[in-house]
PDB file of N, CA and C in Angstrom:
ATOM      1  N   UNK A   1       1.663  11.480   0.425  1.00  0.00           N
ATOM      2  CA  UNK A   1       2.881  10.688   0.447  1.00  0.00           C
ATOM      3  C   UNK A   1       2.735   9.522  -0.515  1.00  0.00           C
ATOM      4  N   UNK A   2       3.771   9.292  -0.603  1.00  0.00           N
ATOM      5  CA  UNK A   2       3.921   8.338  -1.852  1.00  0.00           C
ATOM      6  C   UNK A   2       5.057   7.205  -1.689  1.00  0.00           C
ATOM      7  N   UNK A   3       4.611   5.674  -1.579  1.00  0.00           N
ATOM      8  CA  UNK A   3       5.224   4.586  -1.155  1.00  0.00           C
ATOM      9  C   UNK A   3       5.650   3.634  -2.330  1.00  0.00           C
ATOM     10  N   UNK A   4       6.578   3.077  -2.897  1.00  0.00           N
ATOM     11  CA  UNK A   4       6.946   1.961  -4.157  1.00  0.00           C
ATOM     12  C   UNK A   4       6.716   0.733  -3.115  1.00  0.00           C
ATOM     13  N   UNK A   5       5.892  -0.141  -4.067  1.00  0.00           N
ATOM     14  CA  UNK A   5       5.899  -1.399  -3.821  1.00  0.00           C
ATOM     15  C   UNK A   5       6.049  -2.003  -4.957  1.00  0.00           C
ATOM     16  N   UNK A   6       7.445  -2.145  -5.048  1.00  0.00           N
ATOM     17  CA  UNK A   6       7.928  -3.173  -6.541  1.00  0.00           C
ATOM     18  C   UNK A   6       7.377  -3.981  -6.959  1.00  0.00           C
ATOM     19  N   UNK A   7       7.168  -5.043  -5.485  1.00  0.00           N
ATOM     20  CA  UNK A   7       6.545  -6.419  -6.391  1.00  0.00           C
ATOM     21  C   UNK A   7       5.015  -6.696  -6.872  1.00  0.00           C
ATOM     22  N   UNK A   8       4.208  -5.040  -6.437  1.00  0.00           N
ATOM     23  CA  UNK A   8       2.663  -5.707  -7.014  1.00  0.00           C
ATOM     24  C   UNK A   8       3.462  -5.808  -8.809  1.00  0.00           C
ATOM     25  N   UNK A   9       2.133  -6.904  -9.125  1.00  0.00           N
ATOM     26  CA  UNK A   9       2.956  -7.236 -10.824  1.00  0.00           C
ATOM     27  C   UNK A   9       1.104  -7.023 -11.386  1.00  0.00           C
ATOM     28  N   UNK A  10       0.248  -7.152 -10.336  1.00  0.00           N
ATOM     29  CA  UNK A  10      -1.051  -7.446 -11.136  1.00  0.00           C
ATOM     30  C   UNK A  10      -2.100  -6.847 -10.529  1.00  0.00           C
ATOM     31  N   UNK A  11      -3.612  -6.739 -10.823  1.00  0.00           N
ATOM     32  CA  UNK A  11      -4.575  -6.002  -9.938  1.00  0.00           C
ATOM     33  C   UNK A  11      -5.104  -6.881  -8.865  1.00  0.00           C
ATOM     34  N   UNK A  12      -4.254  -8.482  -9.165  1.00  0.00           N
ATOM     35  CA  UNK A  12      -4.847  -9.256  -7.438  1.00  0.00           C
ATOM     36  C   UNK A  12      -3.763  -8.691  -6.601  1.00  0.00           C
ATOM     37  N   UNK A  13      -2.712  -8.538  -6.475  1.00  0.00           N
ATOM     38  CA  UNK A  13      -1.743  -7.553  -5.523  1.00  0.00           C
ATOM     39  C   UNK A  13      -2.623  -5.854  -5.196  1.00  0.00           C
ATOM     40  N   UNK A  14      -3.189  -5.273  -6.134  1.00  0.00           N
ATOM     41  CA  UNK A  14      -3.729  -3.999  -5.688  1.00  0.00           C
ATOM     42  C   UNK A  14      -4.968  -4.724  -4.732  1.00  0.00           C
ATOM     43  N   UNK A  15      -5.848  -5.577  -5.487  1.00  0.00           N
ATOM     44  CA  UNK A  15      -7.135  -5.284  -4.285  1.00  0.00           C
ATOM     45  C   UNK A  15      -6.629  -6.024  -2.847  1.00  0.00           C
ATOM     46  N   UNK A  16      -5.270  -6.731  -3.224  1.00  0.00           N
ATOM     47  CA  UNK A  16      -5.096  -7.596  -1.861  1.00  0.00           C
ATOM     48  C   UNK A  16      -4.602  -6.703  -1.049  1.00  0.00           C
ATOM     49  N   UNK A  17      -3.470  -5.716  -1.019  1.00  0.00           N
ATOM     50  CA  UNK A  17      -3.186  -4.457  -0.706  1.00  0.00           C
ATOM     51  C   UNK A  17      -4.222  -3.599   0.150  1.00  0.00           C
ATOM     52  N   UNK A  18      -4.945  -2.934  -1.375  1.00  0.00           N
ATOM     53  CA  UNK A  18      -6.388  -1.667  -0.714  1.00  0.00           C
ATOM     54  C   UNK A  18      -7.601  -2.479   0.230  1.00  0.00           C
ATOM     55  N   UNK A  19      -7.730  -4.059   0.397  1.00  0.00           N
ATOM     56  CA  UNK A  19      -8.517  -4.302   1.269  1.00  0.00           C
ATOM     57  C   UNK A  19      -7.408  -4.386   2.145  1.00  0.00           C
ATOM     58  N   UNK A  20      -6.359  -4.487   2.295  1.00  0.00           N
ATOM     59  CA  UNK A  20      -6.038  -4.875   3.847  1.00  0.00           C
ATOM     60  C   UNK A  20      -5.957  -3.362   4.279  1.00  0.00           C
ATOM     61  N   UNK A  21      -5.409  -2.539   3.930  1.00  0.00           N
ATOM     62  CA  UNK A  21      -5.277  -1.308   4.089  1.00  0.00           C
ATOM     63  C   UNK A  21      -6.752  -0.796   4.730  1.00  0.00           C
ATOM     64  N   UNK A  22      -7.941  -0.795   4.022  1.00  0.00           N
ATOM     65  CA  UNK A  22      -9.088  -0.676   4.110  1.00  0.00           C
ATOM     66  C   UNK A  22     -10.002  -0.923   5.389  1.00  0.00           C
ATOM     67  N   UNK A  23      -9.341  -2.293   6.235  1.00  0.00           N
ATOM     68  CA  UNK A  23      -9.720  -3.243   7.430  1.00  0.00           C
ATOM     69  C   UNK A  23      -9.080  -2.393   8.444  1.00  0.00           C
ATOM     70  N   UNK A  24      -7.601  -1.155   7.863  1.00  0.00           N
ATOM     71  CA  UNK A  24      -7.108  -0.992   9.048  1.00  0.00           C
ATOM     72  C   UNK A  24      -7.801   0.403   9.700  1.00  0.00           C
ATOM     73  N   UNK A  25      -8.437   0.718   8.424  1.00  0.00           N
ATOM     74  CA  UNK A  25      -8.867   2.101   8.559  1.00  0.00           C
ATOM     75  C   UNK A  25      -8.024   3.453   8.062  1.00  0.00           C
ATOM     76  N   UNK A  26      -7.000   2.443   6.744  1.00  0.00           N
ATOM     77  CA  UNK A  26      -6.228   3.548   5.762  1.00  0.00           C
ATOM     78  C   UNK A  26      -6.621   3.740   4.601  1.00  0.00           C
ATOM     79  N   UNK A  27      -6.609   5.361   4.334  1.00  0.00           N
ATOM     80  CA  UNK A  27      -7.590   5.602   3.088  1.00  0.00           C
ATOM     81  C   UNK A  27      -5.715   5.902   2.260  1.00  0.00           C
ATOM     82  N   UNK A  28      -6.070   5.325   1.589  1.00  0.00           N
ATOM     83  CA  UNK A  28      -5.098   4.810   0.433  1.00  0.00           C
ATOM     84  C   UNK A  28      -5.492   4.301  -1.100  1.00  0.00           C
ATOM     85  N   UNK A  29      -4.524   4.914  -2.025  1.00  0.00           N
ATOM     86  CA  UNK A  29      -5.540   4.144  -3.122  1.00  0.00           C
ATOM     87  C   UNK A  29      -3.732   3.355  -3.769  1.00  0.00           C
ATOM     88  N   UNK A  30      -4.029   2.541  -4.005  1.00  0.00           N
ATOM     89  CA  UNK A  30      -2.657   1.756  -4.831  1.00  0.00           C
ATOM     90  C   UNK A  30      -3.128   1.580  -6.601  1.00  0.00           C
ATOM     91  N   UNK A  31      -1.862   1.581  -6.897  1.00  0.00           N
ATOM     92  CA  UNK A  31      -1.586   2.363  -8.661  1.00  0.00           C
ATOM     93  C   UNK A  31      -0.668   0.589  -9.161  1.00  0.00           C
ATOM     94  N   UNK A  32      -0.851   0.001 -10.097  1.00  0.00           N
ATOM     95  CA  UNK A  32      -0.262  -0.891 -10.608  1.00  0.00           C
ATOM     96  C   UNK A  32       0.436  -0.174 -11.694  1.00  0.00           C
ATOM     97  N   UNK A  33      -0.147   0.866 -12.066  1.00  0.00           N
ATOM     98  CA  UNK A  33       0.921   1.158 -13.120  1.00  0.00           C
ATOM     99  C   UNK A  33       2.172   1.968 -12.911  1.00  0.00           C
ATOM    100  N   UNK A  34       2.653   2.247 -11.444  1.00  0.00           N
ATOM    101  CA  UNK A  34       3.635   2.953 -11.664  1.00  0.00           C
ATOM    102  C   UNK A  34       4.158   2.356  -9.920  1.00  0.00           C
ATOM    103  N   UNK A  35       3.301   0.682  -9.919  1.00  0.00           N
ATOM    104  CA  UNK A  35       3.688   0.241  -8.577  1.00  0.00           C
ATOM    105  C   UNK A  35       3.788   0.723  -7.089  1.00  0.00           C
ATOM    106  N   UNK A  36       2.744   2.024  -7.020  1.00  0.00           N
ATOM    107  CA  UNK A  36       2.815   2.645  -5.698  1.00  0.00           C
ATOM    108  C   UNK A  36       1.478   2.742  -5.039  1.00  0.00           C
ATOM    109  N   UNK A  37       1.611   3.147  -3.609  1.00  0.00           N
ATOM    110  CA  UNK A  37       0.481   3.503  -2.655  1.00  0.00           C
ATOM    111  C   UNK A  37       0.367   4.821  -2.225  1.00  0.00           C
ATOM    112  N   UNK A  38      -0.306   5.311  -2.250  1.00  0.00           N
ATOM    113  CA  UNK A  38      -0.074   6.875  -2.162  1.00  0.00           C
ATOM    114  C   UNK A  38      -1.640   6.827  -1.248  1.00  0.00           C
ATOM    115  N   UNK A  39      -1.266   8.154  -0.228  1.00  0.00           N
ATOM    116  CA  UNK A  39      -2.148   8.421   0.873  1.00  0.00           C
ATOM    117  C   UNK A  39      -1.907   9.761   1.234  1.00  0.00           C
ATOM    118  N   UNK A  40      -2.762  10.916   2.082  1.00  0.00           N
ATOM    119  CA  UNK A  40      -2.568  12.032   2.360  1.00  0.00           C
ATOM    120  C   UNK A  40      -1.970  11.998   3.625  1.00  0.00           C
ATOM    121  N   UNK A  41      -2.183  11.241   4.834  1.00  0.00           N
ATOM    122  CA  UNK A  41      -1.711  11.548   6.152  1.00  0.00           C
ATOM    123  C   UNK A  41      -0.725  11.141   6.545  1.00  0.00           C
ATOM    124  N   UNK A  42       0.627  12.106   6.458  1.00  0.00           N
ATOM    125  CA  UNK A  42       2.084  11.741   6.753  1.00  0.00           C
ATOM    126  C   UNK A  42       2.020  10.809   7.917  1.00  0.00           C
ATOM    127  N   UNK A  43       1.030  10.806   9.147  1.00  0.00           N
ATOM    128  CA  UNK A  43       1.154  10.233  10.505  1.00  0.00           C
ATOM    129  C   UNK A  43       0.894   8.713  10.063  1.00  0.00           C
ATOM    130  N   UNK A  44      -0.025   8.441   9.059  1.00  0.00           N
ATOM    131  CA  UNK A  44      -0.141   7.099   8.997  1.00  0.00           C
ATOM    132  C   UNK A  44       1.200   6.065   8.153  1.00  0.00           C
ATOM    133  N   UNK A  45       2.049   7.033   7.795  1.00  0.00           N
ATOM    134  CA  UNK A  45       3.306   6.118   7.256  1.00  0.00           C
ATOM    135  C   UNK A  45       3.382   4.764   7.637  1.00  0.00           C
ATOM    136  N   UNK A  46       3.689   4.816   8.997  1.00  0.00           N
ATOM    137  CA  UNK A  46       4.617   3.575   9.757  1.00  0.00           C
ATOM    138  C   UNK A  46       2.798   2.475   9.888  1.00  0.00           C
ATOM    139  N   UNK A  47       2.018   3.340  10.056  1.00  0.00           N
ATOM    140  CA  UNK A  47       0.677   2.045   9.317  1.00  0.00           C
ATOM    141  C   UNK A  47       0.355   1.154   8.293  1.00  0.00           C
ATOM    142  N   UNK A  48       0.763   2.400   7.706  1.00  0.00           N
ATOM    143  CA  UNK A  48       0.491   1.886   5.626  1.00  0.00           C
ATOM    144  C   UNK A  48       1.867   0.802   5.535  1.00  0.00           C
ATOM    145  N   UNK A  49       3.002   1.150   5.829  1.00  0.00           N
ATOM    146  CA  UNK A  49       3.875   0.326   5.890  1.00  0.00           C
ATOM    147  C   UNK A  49       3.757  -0.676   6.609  1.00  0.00           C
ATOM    148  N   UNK A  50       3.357  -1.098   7.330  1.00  0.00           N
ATOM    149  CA  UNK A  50       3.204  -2.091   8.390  1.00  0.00           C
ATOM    150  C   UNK A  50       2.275  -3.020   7.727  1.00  0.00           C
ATOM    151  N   UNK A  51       1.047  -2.095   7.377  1.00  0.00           N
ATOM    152  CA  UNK A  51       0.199  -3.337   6.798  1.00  0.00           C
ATOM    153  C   UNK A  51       0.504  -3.482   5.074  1.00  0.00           C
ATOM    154  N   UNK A  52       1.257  -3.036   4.127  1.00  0.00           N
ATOM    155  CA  UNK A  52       1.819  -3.553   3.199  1.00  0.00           C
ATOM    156  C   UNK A  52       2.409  -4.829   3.644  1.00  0.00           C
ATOM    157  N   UNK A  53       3.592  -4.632   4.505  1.00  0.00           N
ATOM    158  CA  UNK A  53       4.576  -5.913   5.145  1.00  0.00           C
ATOM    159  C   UNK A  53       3.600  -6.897   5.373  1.00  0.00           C
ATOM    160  N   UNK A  54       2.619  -6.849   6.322  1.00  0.00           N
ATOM    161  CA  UNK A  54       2.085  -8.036   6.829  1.00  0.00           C
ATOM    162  C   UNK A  54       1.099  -8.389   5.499  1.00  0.00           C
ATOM    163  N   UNK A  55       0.953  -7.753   4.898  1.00  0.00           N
ATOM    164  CA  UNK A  55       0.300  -8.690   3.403  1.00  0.00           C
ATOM    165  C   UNK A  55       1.082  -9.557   2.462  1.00  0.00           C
ATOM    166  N   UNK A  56       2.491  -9.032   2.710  1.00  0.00           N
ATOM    167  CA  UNK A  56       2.935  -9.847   2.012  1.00  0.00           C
ATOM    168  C   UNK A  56       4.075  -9.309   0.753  1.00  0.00           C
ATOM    169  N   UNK A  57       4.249  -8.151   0.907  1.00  0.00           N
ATOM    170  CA  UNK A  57       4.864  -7.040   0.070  1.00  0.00           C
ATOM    171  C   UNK A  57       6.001  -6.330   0.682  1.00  0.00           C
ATOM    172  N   UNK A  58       6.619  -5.354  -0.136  1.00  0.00           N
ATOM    173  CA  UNK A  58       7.984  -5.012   0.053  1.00  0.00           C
ATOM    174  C   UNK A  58       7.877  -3.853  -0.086  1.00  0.00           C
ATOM    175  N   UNK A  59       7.592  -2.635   0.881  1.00  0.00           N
ATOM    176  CA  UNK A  59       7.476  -0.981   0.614  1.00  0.00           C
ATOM    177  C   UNK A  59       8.523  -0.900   0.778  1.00  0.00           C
ATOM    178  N   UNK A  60       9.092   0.274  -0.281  1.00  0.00           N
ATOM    179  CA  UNK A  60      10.165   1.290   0.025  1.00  0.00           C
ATOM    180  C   UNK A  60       9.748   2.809   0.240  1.00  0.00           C
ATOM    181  N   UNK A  61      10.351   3.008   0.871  1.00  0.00           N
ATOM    182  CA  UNK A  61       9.653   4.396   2.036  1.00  0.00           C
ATOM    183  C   UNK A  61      10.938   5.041   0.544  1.00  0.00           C
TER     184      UNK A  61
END
């Protein structure tokens, strides 16, 4: 699956992102160049989204 997060602009938005993601126990890798998070396990959606939000970011599902 594959998530847009518009506003990363730089690679301190990716590692701030893949560590919080990382703490939750989501294997995720985030892309600055085409502004997305992409992950294999459809079940963790409403996770990955959740902890984008509480970092500080704007997913569009």
């Amino acid at each position: 699956m594959k998530i847009t997060v518009s506003d990363i602009t730089c690679n301190h938005c990716v590692m701030k992102i893949q560590k919080a993601l990382i703490m939750k126990g989501l294997n995720a890798k985030v892309e600055l160049s085409d502004k997305s998070v992409t992950f294999k396990n459809e079940k963790d959606l409403e996770k990955v989204v959740q902890t984008i939000k509480e970092t500080g970011y704007t997913p569009e599902v």
